[in-house]
Structures are given as structure tokens and as C-alpha cells.
Protein backbone atom coordinates (compact mmCIF):
# COMPACT_ATOMS: atom_id res chain seq x y z
CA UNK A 1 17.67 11.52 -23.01
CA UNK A 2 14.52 12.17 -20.94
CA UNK A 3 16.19 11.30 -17.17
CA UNK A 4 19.08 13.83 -18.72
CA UNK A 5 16.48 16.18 -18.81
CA UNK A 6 14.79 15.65 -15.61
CA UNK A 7 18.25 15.72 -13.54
CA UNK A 8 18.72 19.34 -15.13
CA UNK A 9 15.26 20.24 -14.65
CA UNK A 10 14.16 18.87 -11.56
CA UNK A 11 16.62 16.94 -8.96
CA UNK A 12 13.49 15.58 -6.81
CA UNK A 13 11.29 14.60 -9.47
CA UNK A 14 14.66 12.59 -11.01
CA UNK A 15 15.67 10.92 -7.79
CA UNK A 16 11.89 9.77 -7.63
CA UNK A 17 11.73 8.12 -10.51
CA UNK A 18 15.07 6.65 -10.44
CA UNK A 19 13.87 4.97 -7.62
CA UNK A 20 10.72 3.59 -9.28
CA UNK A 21 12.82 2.49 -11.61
CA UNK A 22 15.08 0.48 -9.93
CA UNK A 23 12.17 -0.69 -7.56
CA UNK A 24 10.05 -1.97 -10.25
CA UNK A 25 13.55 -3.95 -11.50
CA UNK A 26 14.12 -5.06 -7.90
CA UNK A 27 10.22 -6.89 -7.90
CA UNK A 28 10.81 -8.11 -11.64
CA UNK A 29 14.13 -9.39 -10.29
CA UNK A 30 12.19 -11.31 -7.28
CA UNK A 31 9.74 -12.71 -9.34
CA UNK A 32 6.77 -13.05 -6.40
CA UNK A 33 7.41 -9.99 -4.54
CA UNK A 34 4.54 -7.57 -4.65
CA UNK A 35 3.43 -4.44 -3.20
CA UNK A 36 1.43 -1.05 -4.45
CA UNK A 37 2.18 0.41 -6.27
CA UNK A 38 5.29 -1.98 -7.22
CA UNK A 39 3.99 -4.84 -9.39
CA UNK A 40 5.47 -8.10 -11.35
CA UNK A 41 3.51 -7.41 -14.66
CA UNK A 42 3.97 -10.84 -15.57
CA UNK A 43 1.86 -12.75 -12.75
CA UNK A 44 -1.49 -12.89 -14.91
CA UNK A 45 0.64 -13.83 -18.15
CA UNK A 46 0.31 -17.32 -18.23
CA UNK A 47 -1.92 -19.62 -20.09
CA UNK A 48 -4.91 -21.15 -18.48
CA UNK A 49 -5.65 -24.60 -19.67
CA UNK A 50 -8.99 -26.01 -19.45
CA UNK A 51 -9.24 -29.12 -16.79
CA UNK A 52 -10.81 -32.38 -17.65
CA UNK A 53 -12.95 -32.01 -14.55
CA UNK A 54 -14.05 -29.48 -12.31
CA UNK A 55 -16.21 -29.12 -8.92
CA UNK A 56 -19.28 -27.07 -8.90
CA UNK A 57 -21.55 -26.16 -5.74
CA UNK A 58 -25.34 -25.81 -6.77
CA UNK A 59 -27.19 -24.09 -4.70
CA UNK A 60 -31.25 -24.86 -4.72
CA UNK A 61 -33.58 -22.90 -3.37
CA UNK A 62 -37.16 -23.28 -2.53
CA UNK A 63 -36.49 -25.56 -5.73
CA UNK A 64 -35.01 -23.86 -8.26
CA UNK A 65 -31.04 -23.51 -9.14
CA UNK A 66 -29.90 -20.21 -8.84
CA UNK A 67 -27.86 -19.26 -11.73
CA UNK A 68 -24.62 -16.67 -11.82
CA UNK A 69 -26.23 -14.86 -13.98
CA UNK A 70 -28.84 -13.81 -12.16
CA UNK A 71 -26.94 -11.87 -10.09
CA UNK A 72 -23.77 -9.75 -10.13
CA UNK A 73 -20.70 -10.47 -8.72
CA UNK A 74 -21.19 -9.06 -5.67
CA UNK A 75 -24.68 -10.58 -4.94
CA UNK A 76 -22.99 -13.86 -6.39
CA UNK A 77 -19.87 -13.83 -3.94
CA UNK A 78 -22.52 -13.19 -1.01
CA UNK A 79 -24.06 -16.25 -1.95
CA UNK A 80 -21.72 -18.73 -2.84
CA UNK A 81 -18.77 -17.43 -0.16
CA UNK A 82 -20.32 -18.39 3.48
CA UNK A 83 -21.10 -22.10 1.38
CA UNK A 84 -17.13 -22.19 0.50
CA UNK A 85 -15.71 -21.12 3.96
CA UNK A 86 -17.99 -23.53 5.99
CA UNK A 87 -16.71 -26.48 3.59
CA UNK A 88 -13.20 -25.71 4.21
CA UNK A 89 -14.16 -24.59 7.87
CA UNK A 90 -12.83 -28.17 9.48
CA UNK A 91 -10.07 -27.96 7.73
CA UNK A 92 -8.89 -24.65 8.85
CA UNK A 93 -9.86 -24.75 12.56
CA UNK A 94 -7.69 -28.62 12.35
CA UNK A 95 -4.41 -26.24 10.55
CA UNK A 96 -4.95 -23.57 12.76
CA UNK A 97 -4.85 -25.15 16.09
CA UNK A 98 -2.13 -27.36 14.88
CA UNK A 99 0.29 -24.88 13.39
CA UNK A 100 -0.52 -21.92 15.40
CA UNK A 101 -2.28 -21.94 18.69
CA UNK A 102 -0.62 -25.39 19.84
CA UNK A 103 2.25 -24.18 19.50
CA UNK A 104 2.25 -20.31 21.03
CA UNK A 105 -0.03 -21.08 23.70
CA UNK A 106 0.28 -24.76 24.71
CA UNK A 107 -2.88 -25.52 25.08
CA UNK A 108 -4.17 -29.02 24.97
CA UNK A 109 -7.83 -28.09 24.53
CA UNK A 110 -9.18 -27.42 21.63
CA UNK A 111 -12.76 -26.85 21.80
CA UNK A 112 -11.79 -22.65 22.94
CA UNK A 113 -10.19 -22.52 19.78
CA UNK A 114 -12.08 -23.93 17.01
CA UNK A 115 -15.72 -23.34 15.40
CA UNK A 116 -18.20 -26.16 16.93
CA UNK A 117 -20.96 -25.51 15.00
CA UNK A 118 -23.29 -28.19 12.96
CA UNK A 119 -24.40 -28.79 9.93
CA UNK A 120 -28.02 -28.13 10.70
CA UNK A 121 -26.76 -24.80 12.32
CA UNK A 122 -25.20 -23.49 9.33
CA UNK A 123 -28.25 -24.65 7.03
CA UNK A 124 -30.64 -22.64 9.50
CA UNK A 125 -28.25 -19.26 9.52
CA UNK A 126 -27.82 -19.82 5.80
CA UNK A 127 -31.35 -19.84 5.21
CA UNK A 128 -32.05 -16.65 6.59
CA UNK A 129 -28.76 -15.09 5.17
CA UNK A 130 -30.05 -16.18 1.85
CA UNK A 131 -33.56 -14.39 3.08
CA UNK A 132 -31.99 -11.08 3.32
CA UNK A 133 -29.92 -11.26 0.32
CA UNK A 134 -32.60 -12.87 -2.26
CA UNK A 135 -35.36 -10.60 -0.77
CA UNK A 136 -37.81 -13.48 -0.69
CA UNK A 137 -39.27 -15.91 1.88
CA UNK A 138 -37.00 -19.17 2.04
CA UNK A 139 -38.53 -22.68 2.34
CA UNK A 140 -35.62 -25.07 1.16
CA UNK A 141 -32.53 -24.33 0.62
CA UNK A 142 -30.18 -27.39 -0.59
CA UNK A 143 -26.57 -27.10 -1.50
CA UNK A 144 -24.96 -29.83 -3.78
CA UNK A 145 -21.58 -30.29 -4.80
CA UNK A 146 -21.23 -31.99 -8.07
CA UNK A 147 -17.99 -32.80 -10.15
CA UNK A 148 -18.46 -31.82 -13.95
CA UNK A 149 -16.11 -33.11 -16.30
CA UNK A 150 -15.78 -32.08 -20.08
């Protein structure tokens, strides 16, 4: 038996892996618990259905569609993140002064707290971020969210 072995061998490599051992049981036992280099093997196991619908952002600019594969996953998270966080933006400042700062600080304004920012703000900053990131002068830029269903 190999931890036989080890024990006879090498005390402080056995004790080390005894305890990977029974910390890799002790995450498989939590189901959910996860830390390096300790990890529930089973978390990208399951089957992914396909969904009848699903919600796509297009992004136009100076009008043409940019396409993923254009660009690589990198360039591609660059582009499509900033669109993502401002559209969930509201949502967050609303959850974060409720849950959080309401309730540690007692404060009963919330304009300190939370992004105040506009639409037309974002579309001007995004513009120029795309600028940088595309390498090319920007005219229009027009985001779109359509839902796509199959």
C-alpha cells in the first residue's frame, strides 16, 4: 500500500497528504465549499440544456455589428463588460444602499452613495472607450438588446 510506504519512508510527506486527503473529502462532503487548491470536481458536471429564449446585447458601431469573432476574449470582455455593468448599475447601487450602507451607517441620503450618472454620459465615455480599444475613430455607437428565441 502506497501511504504504507510513505509513513516508512517519509513521516512529513505522509502527514501532508493525509491531510489532502481528508481535505479534499471534507469539500466533496460540503458540496459548495471551495478553495485552492481544494476543489468539488463535480461543480462543472452537470448538463446544460439549451433555453427556448435568450437575451443578446448588439453592439453597432459607426454602423456595423461587431461580431465575437472578431475579437478574442479578452478584447470581447472589454467590449461587452462596461455595457453589462451599467445595465445592472441601478440595480446594484438600489441593493447596495439598501442592504449595506443603510444599515451600517444610517444614512438617509443616498445620492453620496450611489452612481448618478446618465445615459448620455455613459454613451459619451463609451464611445471613446470603444475608441481606444477598436483603434479607430468612433461616429455612432448604438447598443441594442434583443431577445432571440430558438
Amino acid at each position: 500500500m502506497y501511504l504504507r510506504k510513505l509513513y516508512q519512508q517519509h513521516k512529513g510527506w505522509f502527514v501532508f497528504i493525509v491531510m489532502f486527503i481528508v481535505s479534499q473529502l471534507f469539500i466533496n462532503y460540503k458540496r459548495g465549499v471551495v478553495f485552492s487548491p481544494f476543489y468539488h470536481y463535480g461543480m462543472y458536471s452537470s448538463i446544460m440544456r439549451p433555453q427556448p429564449t435568450y437575451d443578446v446585447t448588439e453592439i453597432e458601431v459607426n454602423g456595423k455589428i461587431l461580431q465575437t469573432k472578431d475579437f478574442s476574449p479578452q478584447q470581447w470582455d472589454k467590449i461587452m463588460l462596461p455595457v453589462s455593468m451599467n445595465d445592472s448599475q441601478q440595480r446594484w447601487n438600489s441593493s447596495l444602499y439598501n442592504t449595506l450602507i443603510q444599515r451600517l451607517a444610517h444614512a438617509k441620503d443616498s445620492s453620496a452613495y450611489v452612481n448618478n450618472y446618465s445615459a448620455a454620459q455613459f454613451q459619451q465615455w463609451y464611445s471613446s472607450y470603444l475608441e481606444t480599444i477598436l483603434g479607430i475613430k468612433i461616429n455612432s455607437v448604438n447598443i441594442s438588446h434583443k431577445t432571440v428565441q430558438f
